[in-house]
Protein backbone atom coordinates (compact mmCIF):
# COMPACT_ATOMS: atom_id res chain seq x y z
CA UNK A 1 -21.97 208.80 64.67
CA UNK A 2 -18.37 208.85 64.17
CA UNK A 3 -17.09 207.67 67.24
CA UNK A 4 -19.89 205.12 67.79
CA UNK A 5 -19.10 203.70 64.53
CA UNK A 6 -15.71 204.08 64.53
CA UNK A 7 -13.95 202.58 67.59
CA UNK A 8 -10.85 201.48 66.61
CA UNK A 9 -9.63 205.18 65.77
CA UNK A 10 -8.22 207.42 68.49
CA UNK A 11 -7.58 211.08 66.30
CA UNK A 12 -10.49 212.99 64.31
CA UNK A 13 -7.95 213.38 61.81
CA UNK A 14 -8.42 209.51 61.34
CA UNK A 15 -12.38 209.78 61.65
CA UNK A 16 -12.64 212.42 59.30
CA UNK A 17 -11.01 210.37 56.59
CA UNK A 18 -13.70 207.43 57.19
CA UNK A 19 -16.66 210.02 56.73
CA UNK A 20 -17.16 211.40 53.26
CA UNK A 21 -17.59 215.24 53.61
CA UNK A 22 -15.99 215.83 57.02
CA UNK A 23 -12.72 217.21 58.02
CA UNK A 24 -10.64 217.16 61.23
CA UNK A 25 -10.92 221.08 61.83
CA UNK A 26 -15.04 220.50 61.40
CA UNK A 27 -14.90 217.71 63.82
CA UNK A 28 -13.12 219.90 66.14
CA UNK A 29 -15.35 222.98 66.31
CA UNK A 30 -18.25 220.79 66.13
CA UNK A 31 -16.97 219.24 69.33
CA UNK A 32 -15.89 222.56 70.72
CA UNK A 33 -18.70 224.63 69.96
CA UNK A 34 -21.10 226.38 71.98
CA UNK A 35 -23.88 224.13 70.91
CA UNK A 36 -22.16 220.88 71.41
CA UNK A 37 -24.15 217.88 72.98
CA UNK A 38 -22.33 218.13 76.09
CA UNK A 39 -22.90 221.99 76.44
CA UNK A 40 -26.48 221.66 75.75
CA UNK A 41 -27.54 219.03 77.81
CA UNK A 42 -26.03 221.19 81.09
CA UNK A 43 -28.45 223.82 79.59
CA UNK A 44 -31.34 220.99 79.96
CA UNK A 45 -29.84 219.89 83.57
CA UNK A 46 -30.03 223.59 85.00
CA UNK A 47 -33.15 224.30 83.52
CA UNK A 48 -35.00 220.92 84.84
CA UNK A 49 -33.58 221.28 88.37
CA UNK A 50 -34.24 224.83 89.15
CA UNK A 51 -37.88 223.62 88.54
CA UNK A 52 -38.00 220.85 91.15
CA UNK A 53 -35.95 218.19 92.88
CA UNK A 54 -37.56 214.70 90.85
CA UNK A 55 -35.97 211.15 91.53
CA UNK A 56 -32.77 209.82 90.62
CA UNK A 57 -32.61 206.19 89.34
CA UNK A 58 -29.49 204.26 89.68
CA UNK A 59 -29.36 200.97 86.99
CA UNK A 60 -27.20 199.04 85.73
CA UNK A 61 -27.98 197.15 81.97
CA UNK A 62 -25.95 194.90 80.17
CA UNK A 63 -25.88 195.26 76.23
CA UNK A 64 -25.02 192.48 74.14
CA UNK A 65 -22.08 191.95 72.16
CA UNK A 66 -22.25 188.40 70.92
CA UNK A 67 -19.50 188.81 68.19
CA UNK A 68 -17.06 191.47 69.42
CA UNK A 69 -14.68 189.87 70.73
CA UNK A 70 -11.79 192.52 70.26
CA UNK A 71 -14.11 194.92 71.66
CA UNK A 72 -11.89 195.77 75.01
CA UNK A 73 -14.79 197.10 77.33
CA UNK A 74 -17.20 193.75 76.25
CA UNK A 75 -17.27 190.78 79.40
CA UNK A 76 -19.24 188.23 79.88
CA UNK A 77 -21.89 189.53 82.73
CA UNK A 78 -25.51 188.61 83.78
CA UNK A 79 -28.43 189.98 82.26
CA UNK A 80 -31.54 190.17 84.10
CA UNK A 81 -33.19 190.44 80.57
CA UNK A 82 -31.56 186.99 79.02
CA UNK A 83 -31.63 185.33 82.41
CA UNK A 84 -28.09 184.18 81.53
CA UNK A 85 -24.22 184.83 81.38
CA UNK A 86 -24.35 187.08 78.44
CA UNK A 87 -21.18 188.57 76.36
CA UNK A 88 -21.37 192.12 75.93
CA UNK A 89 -20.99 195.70 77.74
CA UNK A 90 -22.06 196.35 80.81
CA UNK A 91 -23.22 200.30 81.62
CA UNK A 92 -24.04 201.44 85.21
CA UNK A 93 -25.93 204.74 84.53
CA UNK A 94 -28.28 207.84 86.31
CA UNK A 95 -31.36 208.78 85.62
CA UNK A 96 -33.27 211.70 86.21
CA UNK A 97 -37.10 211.35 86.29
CA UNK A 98 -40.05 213.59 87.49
CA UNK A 99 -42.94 210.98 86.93
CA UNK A 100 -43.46 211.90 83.02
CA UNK A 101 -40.20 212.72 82.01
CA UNK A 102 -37.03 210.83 81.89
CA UNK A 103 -33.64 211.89 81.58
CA UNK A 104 -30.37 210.27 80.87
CA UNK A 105 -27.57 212.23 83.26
CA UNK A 106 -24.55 210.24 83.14
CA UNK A 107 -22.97 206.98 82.63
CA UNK A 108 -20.12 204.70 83.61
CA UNK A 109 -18.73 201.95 82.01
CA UNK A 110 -18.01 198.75 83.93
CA UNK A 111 -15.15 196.35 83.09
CA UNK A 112 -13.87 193.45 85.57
CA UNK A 113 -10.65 195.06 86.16
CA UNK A 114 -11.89 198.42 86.67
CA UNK A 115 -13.82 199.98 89.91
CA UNK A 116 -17.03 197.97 90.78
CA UNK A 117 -20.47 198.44 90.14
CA UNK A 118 -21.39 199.86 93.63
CA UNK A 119 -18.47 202.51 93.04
CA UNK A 120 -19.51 203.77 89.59
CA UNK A 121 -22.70 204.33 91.15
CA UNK A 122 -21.17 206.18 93.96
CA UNK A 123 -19.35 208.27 91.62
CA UNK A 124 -22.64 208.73 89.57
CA UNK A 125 -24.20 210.55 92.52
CA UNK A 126 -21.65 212.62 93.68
CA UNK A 127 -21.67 213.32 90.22
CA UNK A 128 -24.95 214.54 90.37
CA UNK A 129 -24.74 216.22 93.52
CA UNK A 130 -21.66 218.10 92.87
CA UNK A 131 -21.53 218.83 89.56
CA UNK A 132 -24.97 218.93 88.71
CA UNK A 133 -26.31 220.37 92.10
CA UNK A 134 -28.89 217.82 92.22
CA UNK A 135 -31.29 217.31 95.25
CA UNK A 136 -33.34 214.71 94.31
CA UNK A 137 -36.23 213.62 96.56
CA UNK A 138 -35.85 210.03 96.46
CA UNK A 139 -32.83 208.03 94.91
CA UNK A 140 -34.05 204.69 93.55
CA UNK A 141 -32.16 201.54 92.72
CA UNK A 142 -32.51 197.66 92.78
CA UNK A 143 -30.81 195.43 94.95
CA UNK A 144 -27.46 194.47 93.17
């Protein structure tokens, strides 16, 4: 929650003086530790995948940021959803699906003077089949 919340801060000695109760070495081992988010979502990913190959799905959303205008990542961008110019942050991201299940693999960031959409999605799946040794049976994206 800290680092959603608390942007404008680049040390967790920082953080841990906004949050009541927390302190930089805590913030540290909790990042660090064997059952960090990071560490337990490969976990997930290598159990899921030695069961069977599922879909990837390639996307790309735009969410809104009508007031933050400091915010350095937020651009104005379409969204599909507002049919309009929209200001806010736009996320190119990978899915992983099976039919029932979904699962968020990875996500990139897209900002006008930075790499383009098609290449963050490029990068997303050689992500996927590199790192994550992924052999999906389809890929699935829209047109843009």
């Amino acid at each position: 929650m800290a680092v959603l919340y608390c942007t404008s801060v680049s040390t967790w000695a920082t953080i841990a003086e906004a949050l009541a109760g927390a302190s930089h070495d805590g913030l540290t081992r909790m990042l660090h530790g064997r059952w960090s988010g990071p560490i337990l979502l490969a976990y997930a990913l290598r159990a899921l995948f030695a069961v069977g190959g599922g879909d990837l799905i390639v996307d790309d959303t735009v969410g809104e940021k009508p007031y933050a205008r400091l915010l350095g990542e937020a651009a104005w961008g379409w969204s599909s959803q507002q049919r309009n110019v929209v200001f806010g942050i736009s996320v190119v991201f990978l899915v992983w699906t099976d039919g029932q299940r979904r699962l968020p693999l990875a996500f990139r960031v897209w900002t006008k003077a930075g790499a383009s959409k098609f290449a963050l999605a490029r990068e997303l799946l050689s992500y996927a089949g590199h790192r994550r040794r992924c052999k999906p049976q389809l890929v699935l994206f829209d047109s843009w």
